[in-house]
N, C-alpha and C. Protein backbone atom coordinates (compact mmCIF):
# COMPACT_ATOMS: atom_id res chain seq x y z
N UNK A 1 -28.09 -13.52 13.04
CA UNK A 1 -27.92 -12.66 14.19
C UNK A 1 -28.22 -13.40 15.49
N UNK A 2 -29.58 -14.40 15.52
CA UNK A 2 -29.34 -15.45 16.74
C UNK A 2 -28.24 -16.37 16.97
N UNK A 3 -28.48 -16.68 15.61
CA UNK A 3 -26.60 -17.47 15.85
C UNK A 3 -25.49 -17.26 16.37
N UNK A 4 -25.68 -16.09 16.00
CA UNK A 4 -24.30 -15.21 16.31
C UNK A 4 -24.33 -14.84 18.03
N UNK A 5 -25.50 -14.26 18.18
CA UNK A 5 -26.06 -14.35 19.78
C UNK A 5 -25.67 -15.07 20.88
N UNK A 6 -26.32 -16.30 20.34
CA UNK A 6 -26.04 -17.48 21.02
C UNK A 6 -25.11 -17.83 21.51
N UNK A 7 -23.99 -18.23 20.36
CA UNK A 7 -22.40 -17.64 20.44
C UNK A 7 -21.71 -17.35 21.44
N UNK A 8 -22.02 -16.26 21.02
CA UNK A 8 -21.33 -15.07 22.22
C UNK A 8 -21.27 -15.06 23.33
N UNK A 9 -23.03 -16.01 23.74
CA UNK A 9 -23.08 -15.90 25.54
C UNK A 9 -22.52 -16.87 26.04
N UNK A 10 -21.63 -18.40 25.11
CA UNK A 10 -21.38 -19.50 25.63
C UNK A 10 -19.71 -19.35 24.83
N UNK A 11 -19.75 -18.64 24.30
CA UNK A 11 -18.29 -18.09 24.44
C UNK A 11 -17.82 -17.37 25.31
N UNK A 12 -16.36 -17.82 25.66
CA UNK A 12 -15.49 -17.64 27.05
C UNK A 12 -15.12 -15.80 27.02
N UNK A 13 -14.49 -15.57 25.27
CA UNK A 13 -13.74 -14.32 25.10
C UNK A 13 -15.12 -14.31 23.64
N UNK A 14 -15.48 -13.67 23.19
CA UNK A 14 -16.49 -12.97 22.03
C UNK A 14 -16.00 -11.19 22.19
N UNK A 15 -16.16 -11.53 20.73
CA UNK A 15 -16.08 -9.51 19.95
C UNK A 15 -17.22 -10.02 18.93
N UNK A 16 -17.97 -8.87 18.97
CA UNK A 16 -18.71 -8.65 17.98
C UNK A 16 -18.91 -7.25 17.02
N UNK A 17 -18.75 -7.36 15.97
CA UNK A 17 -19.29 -5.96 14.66
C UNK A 17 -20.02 -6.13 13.90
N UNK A 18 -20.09 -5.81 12.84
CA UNK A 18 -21.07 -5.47 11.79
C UNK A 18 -20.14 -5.33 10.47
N UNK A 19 -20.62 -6.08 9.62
CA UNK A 19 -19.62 -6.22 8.29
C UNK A 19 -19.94 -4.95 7.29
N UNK A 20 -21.20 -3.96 7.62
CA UNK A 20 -21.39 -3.23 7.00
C UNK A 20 -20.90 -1.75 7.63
N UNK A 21 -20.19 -1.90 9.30
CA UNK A 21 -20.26 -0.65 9.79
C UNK A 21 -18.51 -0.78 10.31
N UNK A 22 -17.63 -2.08 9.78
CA UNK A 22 -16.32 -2.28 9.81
C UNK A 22 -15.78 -2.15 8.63
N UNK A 23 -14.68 -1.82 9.11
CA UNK A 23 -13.52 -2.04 7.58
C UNK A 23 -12.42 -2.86 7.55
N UNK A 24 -11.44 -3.60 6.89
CA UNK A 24 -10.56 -4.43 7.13
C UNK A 24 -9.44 -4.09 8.14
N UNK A 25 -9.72 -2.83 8.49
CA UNK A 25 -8.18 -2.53 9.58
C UNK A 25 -8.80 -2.16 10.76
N UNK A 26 -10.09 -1.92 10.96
CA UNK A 26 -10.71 -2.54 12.16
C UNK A 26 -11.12 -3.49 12.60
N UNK A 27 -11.35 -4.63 11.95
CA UNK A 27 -11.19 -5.70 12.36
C UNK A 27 -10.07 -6.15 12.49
N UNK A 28 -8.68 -5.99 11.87
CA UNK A 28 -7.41 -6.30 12.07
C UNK A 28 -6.65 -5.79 12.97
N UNK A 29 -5.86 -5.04 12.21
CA UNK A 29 -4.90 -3.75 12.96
C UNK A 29 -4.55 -2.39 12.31
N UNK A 30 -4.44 -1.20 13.17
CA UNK A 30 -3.66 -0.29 11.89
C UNK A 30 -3.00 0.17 12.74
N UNK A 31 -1.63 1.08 12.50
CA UNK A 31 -0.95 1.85 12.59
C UNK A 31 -1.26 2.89 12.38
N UNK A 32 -1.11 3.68 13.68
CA UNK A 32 -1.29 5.31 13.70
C UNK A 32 -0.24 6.50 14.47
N UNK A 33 -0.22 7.35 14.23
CA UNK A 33 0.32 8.35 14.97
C UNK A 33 0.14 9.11 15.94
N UNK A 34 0.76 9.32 17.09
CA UNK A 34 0.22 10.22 18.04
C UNK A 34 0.18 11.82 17.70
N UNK A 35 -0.54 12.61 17.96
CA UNK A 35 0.08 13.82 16.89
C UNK A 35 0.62 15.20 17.98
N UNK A 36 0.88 14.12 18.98
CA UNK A 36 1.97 15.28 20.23
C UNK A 36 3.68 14.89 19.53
N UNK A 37 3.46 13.33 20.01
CA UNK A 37 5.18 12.58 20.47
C UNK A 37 5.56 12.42 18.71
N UNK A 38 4.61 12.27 17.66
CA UNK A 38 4.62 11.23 16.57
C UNK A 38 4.96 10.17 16.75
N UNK A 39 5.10 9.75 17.70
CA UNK A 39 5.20 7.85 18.14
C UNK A 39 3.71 7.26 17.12
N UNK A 40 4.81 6.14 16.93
CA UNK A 40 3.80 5.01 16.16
C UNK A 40 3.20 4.56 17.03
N UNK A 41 2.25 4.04 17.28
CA UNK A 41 1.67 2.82 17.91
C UNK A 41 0.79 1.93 16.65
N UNK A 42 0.37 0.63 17.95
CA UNK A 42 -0.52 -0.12 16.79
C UNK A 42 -1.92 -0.29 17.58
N UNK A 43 -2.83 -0.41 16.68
CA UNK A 43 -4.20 -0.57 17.64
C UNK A 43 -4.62 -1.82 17.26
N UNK A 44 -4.87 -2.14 18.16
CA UNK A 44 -5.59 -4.02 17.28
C UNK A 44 -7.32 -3.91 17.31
N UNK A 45 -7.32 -4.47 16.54
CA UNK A 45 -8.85 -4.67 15.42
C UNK A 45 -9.44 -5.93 16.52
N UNK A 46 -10.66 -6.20 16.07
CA UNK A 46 -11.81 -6.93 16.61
C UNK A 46 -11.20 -8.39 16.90
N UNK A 47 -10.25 -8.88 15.41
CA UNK A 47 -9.88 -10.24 15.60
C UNK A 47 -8.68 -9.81 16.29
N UNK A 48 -7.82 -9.05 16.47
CA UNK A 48 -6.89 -9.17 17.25
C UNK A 48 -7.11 -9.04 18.76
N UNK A 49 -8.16 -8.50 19.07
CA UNK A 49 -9.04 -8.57 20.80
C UNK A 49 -9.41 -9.56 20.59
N UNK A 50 -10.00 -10.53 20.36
CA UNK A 50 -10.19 -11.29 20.17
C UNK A 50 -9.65 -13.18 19.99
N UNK A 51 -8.68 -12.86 20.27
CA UNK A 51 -7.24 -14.02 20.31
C UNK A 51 -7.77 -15.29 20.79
N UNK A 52 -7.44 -16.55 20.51
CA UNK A 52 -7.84 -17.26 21.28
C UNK A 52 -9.66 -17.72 21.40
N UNK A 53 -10.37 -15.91 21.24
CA UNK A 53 -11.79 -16.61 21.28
C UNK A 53 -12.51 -16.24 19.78
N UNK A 54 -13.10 -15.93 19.73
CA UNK A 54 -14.73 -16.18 18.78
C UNK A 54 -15.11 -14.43 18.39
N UNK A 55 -14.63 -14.20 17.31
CA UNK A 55 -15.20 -12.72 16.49
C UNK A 55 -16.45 -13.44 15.95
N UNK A 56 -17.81 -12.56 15.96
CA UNK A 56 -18.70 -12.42 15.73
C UNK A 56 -19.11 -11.41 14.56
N UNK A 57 -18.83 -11.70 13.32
CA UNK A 57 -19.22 -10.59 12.20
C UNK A 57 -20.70 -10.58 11.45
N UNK A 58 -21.53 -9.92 11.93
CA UNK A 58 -22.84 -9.55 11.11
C UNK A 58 -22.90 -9.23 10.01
N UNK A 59 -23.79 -9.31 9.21
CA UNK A 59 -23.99 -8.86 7.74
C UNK A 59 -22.53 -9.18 6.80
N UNK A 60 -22.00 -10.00 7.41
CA UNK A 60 -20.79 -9.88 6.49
C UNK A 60 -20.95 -9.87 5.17
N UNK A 61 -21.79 -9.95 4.62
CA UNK A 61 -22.23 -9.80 3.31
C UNK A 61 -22.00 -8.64 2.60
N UNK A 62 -22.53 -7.61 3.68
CA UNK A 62 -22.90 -6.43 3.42
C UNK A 62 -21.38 -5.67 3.63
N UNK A 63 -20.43 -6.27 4.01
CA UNK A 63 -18.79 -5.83 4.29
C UNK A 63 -18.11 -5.56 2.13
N UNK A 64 -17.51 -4.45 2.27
CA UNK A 64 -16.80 -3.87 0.95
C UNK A 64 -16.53 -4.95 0.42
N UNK A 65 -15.55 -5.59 -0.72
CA UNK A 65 -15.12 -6.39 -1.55
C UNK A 65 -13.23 -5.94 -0.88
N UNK A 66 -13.09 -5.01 -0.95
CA UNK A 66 -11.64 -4.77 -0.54
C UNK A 66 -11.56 -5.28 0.72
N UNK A 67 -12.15 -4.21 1.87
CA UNK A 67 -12.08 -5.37 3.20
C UNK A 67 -12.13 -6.56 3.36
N UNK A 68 -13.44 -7.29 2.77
CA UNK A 68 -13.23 -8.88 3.00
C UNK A 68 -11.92 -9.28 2.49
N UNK A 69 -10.92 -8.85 1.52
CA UNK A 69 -9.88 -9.16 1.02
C UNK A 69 -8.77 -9.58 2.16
N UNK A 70 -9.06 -8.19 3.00
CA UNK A 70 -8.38 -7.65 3.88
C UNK A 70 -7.98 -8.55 5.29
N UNK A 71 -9.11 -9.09 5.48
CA UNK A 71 -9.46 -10.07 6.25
C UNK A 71 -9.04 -10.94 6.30
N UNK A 72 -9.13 -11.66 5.07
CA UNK A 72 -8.96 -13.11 4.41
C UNK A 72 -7.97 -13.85 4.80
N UNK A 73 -6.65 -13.19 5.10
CA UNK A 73 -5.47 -13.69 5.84
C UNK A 73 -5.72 -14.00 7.12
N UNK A 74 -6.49 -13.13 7.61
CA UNK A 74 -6.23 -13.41 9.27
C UNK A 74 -7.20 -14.43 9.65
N UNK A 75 -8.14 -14.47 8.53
CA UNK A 75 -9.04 -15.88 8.69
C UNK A 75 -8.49 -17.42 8.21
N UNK A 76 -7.84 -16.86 7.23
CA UNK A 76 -6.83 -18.56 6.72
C UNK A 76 -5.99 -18.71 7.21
N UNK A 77 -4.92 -17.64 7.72
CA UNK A 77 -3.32 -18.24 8.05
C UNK A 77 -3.40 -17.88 9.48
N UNK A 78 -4.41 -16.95 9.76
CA UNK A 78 -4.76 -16.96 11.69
C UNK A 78 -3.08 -16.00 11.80
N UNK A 79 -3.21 -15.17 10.88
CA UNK A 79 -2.23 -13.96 11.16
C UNK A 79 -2.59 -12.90 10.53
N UNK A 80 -2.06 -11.51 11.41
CA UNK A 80 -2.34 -10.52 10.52
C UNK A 80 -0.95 -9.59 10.59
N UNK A 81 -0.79 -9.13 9.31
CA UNK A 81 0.28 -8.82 8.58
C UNK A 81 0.35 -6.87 8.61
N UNK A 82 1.39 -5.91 9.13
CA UNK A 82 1.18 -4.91 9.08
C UNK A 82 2.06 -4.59 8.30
């Protein structure tokens, strides 16, 4: 958590969460509905605010087995897939 701290204040762009209080499509992206227009939109997740700089994930330990799955792309191929 100092690490992570530290980080953040000498990083240009930083997001920070909690691996136990995120899920894989908040840190990513999801697709939702408006429930006036039903227009799609997309909302971007922690790493997608995040572009360019430094996501900060706590406890990632403590993050589901499915989410980290979830993740896993946008951490290896530096894309995320909807």
């Amino acid at each position: 958590s100092q690490l992570l701290r530290s980080a953040m204040t000498i990083a240009p762009l930083a997001v920070s969460t909690t691996g136990k209080g995120s899920s894989g499509v908040g840190l990513t992206a999801a697709v939702t509905s408006d429930p006036d227009t039903r227009e799609r939109r997309l909302e971007a997740g922690a790493m997608v605010l995040a572009d360019r700089g430094l996501v900060c994930v706590d406890e990632f330990d403590k993050m589901g087995e499915n989410d980290r799955v979830a993740i896993h792309e946008a951490m290896e191929q530096q894309t995320v897939t909807i």
